[in-house]
PDB file of N, CA and C in Angstrom:
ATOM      1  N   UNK A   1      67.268 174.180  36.938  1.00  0.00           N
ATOM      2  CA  UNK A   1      68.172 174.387  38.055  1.00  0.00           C
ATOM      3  C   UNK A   1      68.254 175.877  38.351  1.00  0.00           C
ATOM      4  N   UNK A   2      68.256 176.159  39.422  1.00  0.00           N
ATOM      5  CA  UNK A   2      68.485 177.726  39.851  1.00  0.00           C
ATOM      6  C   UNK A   2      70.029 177.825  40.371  1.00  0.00           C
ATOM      7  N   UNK A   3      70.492 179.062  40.315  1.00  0.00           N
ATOM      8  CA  UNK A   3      71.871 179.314  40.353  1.00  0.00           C
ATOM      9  C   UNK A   3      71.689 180.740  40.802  1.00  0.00           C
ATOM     10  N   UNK A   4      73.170 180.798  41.358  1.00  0.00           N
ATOM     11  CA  UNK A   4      73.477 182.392  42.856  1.00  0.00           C
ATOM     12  C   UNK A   4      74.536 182.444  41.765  1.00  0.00           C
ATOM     13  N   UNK A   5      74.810 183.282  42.496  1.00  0.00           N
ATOM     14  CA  UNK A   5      76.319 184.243  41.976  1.00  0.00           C
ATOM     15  C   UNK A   5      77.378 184.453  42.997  1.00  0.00           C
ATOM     16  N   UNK A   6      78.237 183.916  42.869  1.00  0.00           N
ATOM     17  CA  UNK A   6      79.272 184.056  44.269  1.00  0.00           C
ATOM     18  C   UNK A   6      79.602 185.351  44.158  1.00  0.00           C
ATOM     19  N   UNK A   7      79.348 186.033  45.631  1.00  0.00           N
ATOM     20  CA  UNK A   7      79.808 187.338  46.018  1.00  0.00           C
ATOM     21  C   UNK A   7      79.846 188.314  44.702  1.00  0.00           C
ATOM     22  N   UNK A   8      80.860 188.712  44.040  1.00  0.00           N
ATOM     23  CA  UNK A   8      81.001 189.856  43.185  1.00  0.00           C
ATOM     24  C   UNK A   8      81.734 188.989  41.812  1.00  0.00           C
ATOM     25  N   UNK A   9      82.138 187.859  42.186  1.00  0.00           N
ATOM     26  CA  UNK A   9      82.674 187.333  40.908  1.00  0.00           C
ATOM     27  C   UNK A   9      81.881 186.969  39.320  1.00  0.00           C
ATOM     28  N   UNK A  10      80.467 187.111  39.634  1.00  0.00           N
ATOM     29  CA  UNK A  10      79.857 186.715  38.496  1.00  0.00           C
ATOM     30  C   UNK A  10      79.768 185.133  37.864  1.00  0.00           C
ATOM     31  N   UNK A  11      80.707 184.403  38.786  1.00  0.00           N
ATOM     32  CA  UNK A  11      80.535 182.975  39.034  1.00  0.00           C
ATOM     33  C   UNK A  11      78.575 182.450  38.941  1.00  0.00           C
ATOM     34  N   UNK A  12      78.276 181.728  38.256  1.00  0.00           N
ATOM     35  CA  UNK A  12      77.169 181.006  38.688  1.00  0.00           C
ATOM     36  C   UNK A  12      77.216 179.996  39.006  1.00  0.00           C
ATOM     37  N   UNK A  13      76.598 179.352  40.115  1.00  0.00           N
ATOM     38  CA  UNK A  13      77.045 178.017  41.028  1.00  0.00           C
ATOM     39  C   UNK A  13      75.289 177.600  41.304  1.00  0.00           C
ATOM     40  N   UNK A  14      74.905 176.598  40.667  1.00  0.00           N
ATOM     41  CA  UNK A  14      73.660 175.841  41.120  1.00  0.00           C
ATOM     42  C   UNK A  14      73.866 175.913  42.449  1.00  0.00           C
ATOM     43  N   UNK A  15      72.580 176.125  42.768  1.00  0.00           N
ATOM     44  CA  UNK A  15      71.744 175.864  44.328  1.00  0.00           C
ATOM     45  C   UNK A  15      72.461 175.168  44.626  1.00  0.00           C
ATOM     46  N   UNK A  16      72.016 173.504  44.086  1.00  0.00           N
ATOM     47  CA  UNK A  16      72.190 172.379  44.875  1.00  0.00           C
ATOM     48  C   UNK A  16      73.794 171.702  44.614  1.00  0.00           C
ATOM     49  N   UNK A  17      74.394 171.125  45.750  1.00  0.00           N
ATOM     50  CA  UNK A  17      75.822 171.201  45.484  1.00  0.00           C
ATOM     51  C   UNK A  17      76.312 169.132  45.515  1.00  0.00           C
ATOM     52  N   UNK A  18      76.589 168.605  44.571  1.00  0.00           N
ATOM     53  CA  UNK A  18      76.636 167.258  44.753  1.00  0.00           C
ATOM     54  C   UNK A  18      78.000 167.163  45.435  1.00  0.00           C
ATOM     55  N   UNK A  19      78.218 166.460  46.408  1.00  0.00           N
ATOM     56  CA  UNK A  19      79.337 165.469  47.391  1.00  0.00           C
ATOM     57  C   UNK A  19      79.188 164.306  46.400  1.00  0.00           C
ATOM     58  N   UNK A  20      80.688 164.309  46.535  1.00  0.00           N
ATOM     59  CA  UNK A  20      81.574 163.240  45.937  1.00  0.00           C
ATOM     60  C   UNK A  20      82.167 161.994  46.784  1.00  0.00           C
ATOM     61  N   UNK A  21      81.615 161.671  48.364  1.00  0.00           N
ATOM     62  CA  UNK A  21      82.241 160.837  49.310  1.00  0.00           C
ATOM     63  C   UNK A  21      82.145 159.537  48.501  1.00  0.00           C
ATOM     64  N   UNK A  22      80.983 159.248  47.399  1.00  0.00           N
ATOM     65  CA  UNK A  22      80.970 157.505  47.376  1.00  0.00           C
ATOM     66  C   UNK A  22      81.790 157.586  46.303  1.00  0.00           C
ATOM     67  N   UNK A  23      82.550 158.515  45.650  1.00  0.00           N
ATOM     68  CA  UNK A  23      83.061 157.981  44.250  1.00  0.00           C
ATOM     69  C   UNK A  23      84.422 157.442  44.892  1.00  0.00           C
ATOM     70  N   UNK A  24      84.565 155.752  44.336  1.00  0.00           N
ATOM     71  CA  UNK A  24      85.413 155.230  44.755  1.00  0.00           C
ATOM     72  C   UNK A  24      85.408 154.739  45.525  1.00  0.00           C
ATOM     73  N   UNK A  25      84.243 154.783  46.085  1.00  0.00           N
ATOM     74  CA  UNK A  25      84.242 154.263  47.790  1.00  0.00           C
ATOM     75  C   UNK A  25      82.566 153.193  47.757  1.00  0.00           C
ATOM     76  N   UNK A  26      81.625 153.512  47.915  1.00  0.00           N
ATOM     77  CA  UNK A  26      80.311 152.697  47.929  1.00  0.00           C
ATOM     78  C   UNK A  26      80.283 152.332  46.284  1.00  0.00           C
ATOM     79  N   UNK A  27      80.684 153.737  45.569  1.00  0.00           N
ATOM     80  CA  UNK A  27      80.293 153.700  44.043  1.00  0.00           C
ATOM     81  C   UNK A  27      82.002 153.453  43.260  1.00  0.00           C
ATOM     82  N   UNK A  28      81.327 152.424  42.392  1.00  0.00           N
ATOM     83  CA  UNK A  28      82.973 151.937  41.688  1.00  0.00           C
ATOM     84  C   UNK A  28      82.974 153.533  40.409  1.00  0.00           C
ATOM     85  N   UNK A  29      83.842 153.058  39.705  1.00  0.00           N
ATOM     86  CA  UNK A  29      83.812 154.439  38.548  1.00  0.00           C
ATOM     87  C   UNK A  29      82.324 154.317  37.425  1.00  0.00           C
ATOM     88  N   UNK A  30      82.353 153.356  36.984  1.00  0.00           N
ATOM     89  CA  UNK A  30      81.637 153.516  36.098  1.00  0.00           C
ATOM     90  C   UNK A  30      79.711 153.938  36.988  1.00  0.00           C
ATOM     91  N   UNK A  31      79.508 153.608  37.956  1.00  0.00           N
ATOM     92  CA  UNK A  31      78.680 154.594  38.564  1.00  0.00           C
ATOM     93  C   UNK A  31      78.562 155.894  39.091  1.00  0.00           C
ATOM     94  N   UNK A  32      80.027 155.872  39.671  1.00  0.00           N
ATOM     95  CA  UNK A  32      80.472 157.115  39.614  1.00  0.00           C
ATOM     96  C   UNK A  32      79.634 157.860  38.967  1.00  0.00           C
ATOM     97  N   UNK A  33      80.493 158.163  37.460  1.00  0.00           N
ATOM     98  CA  UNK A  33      80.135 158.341  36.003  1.00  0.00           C
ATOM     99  C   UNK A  33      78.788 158.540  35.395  1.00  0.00           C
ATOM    100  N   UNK A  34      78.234 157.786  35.767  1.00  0.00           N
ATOM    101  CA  UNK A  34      76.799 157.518  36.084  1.00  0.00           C
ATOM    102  C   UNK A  34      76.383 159.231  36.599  1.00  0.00           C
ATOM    103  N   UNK A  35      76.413 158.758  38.044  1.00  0.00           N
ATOM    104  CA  UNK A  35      76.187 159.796  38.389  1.00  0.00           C
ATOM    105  C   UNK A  35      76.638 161.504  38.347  1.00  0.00           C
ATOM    106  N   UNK A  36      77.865 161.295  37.699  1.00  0.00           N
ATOM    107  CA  UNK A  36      78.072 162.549  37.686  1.00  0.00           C
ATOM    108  C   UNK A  36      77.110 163.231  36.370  1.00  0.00           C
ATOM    109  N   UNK A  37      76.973 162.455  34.895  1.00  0.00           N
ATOM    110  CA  UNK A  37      76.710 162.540  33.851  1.00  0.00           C
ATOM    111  C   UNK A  37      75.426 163.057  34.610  1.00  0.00           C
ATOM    112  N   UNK A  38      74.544 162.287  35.282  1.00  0.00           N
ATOM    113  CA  UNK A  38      73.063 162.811  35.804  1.00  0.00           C
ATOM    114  C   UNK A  38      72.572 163.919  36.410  1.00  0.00           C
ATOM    115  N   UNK A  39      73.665 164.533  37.278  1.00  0.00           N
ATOM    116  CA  UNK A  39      74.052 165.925  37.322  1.00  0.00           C
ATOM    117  C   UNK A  39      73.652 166.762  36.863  1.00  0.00           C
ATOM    118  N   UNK A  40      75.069 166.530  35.833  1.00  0.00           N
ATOM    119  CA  UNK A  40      75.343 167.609  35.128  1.00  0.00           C
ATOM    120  C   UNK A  40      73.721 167.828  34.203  1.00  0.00           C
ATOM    121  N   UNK A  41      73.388 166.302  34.009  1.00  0.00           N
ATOM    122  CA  UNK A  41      72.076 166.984  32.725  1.00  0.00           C
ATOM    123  C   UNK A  41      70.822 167.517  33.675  1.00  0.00           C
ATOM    124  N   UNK A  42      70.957 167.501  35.109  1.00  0.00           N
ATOM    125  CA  UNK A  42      70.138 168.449  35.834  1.00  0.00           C
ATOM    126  C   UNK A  42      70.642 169.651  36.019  1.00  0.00           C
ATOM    127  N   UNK A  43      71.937 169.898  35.357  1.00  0.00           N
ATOM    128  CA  UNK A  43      72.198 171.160  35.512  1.00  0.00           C
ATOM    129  C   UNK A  43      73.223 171.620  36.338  1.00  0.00           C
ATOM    130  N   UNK A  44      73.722 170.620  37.667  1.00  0.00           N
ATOM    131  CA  UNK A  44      74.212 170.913  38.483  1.00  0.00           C
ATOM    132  C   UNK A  44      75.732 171.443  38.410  1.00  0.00           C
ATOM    133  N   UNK A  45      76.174 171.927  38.502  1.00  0.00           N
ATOM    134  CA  UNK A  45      77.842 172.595  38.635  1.00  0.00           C
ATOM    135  C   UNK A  45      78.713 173.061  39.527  1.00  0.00           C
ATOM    136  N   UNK A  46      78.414 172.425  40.904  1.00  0.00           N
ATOM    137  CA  UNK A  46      78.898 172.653  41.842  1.00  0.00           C
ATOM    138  C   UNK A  46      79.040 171.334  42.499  1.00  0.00           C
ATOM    139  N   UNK A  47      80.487 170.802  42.866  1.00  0.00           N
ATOM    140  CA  UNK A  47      81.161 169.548  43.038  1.00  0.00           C
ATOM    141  C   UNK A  47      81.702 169.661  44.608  1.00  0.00           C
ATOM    142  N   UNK A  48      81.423 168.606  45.518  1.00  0.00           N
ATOM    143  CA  UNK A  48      82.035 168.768  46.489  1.00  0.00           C
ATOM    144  C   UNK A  48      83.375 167.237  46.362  1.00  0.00           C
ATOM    145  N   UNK A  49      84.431 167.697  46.850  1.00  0.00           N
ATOM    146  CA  UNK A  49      85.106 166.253  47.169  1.00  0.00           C
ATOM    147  C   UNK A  49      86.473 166.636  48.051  1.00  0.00           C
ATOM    148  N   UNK A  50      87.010 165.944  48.545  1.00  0.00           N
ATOM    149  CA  UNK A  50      87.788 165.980  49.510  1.00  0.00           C
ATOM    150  C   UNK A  50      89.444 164.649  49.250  1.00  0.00           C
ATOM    151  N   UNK A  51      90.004 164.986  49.711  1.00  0.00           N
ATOM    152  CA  UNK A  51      91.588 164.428  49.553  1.00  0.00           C
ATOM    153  C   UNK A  51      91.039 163.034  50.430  1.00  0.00           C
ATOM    154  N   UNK A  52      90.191 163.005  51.315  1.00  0.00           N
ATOM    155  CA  UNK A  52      90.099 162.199  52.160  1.00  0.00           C
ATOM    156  C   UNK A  52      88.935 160.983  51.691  1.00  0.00           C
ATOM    157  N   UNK A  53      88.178 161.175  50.953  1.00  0.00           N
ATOM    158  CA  UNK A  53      86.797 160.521  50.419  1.00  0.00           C
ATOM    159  C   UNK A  53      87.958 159.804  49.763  1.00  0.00           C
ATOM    160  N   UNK A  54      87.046 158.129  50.535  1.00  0.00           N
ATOM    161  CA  UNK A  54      87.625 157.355  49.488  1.00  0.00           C
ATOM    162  C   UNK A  54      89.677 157.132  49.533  1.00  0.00           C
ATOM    163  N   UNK A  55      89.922 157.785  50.416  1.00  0.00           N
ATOM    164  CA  UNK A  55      91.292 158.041  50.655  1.00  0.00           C
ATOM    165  C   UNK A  55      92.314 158.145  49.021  1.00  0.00           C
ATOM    166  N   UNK A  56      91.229 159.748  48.371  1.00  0.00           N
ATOM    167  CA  UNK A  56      91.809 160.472  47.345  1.00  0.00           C
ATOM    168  C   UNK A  56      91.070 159.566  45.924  1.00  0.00           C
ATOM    169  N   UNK A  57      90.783 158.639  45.974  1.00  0.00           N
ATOM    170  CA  UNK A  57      90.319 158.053  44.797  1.00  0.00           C
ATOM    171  C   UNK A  57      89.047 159.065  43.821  1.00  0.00           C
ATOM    172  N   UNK A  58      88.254 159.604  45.091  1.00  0.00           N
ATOM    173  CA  UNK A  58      87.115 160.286  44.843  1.00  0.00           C
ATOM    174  C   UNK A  58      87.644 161.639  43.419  1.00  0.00           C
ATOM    175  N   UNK A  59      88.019 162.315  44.063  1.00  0.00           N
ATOM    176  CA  UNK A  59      88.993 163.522  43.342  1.00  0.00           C
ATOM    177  C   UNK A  59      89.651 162.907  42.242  1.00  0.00           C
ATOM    178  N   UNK A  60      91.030 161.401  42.029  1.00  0.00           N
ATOM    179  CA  UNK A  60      90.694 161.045  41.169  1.00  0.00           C
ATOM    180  C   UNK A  60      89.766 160.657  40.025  1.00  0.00           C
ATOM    181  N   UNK A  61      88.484 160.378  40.577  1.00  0.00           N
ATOM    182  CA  UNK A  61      87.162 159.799  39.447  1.00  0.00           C
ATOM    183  C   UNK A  61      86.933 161.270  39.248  1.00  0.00           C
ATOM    184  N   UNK A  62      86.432 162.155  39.985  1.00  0.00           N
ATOM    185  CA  UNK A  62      85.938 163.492  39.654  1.00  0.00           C
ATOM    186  C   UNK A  62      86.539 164.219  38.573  1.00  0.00           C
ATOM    187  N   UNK A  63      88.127 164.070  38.665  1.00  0.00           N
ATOM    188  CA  UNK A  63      89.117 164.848  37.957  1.00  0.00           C
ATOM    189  C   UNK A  63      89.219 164.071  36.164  1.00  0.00           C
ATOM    190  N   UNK A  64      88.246 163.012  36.217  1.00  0.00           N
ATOM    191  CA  UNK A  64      88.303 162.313  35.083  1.00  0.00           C
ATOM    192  C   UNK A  64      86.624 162.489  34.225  1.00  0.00           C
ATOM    193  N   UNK A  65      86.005 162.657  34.911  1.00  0.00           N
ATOM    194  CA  UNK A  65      84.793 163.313  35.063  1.00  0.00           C
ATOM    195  C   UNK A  65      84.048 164.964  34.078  1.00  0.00           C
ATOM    196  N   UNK A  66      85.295 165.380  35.142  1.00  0.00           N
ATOM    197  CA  UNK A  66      85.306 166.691  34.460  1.00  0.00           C
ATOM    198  C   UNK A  66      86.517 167.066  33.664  1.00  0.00           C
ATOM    199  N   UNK A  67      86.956 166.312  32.946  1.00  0.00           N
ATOM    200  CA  UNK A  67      88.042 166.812  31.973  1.00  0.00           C
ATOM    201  C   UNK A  67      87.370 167.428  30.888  1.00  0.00           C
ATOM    202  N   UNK A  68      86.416 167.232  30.434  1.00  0.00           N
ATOM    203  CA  UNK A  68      85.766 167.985  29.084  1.00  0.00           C
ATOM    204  C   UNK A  68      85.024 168.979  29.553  1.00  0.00           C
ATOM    205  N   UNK A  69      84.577 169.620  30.667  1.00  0.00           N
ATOM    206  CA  UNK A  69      83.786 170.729  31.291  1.00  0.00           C
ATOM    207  C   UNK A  69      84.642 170.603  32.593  1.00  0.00           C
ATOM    208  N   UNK A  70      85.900 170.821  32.119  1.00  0.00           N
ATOM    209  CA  UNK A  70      85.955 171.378  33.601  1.00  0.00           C
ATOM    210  C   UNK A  70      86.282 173.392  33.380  1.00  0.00           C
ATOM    211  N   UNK A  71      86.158 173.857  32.676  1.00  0.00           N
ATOM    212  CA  UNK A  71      85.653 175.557  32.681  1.00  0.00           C
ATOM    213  C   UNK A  71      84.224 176.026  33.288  1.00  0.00           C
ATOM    214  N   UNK A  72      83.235 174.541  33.212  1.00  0.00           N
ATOM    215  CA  UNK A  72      82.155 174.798  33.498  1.00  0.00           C
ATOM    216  C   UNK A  72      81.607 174.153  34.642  1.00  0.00           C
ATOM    217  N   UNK A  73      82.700 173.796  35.745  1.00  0.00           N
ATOM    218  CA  UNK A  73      82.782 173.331  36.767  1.00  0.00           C
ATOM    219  C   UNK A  73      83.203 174.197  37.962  1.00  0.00           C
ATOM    220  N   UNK A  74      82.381 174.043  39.263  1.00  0.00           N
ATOM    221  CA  UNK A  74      82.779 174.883  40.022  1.00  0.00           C
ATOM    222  C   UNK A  74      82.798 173.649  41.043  1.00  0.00           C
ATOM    223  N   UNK A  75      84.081 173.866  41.639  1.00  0.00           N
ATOM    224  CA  UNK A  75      84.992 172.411  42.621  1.00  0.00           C
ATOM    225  C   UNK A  75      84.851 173.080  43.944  1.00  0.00           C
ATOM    226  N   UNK A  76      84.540 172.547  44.820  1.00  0.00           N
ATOM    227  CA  UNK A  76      85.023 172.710  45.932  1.00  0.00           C
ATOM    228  C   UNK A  76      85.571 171.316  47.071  1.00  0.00           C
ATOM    229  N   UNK A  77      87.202 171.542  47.467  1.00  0.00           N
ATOM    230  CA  UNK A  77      87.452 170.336  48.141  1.00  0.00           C
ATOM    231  C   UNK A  77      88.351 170.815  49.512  1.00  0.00           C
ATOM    232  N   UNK A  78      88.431 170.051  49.887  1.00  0.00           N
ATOM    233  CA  UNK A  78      89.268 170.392  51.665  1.00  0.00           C
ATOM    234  C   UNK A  78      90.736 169.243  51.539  1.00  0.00           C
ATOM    235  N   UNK A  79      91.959 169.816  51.696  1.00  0.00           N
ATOM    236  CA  UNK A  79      92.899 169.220  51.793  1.00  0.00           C
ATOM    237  C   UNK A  79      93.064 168.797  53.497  1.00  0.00           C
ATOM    238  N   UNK A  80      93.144 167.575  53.931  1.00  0.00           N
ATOM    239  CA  UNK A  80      92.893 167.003  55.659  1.00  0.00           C
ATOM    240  C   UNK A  80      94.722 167.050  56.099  1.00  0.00           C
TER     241      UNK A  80
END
């Protein structure tokens, strides 16, 4: 996986950024899960999800997701 550096913070954030719209929504949890686990072992660390995916469920599965790495998680979500 390749990784930037946000601006001056020294943050490293993989390239590629996974959306969270099906967790909870197309994808039940335990695929979810699935997928997040597959991710992460590509490396990935940059999470998209939103209050609105899934109408909040998404952010729930995510927030369960990353309880054991979430220091090594970089979130990004939009409150609607």
């Amino acid at each position: 996986m390749n990784y930037r550096t946000v601006g001056k913070t020294g943050i490293q954030v993989s390239s590629l950024c996974f959306g969270t719209m099906s967790f909870g929504a197309n994808a039940d949890v335990e695929t979810s899960k699935a997928m997040f686990k597959r991710c992460r072992e590509a490396g990935i660390n940059f999470f998209d999800t939103a209050n609105v995916y899934a109408g909040g469920r998404s952010e729930e599965i995510l927030g369960d997701c990353i309880a054991d790495c979430r220091n090594e998680i970089i979130l990004a979500t939009v409150e609607d």
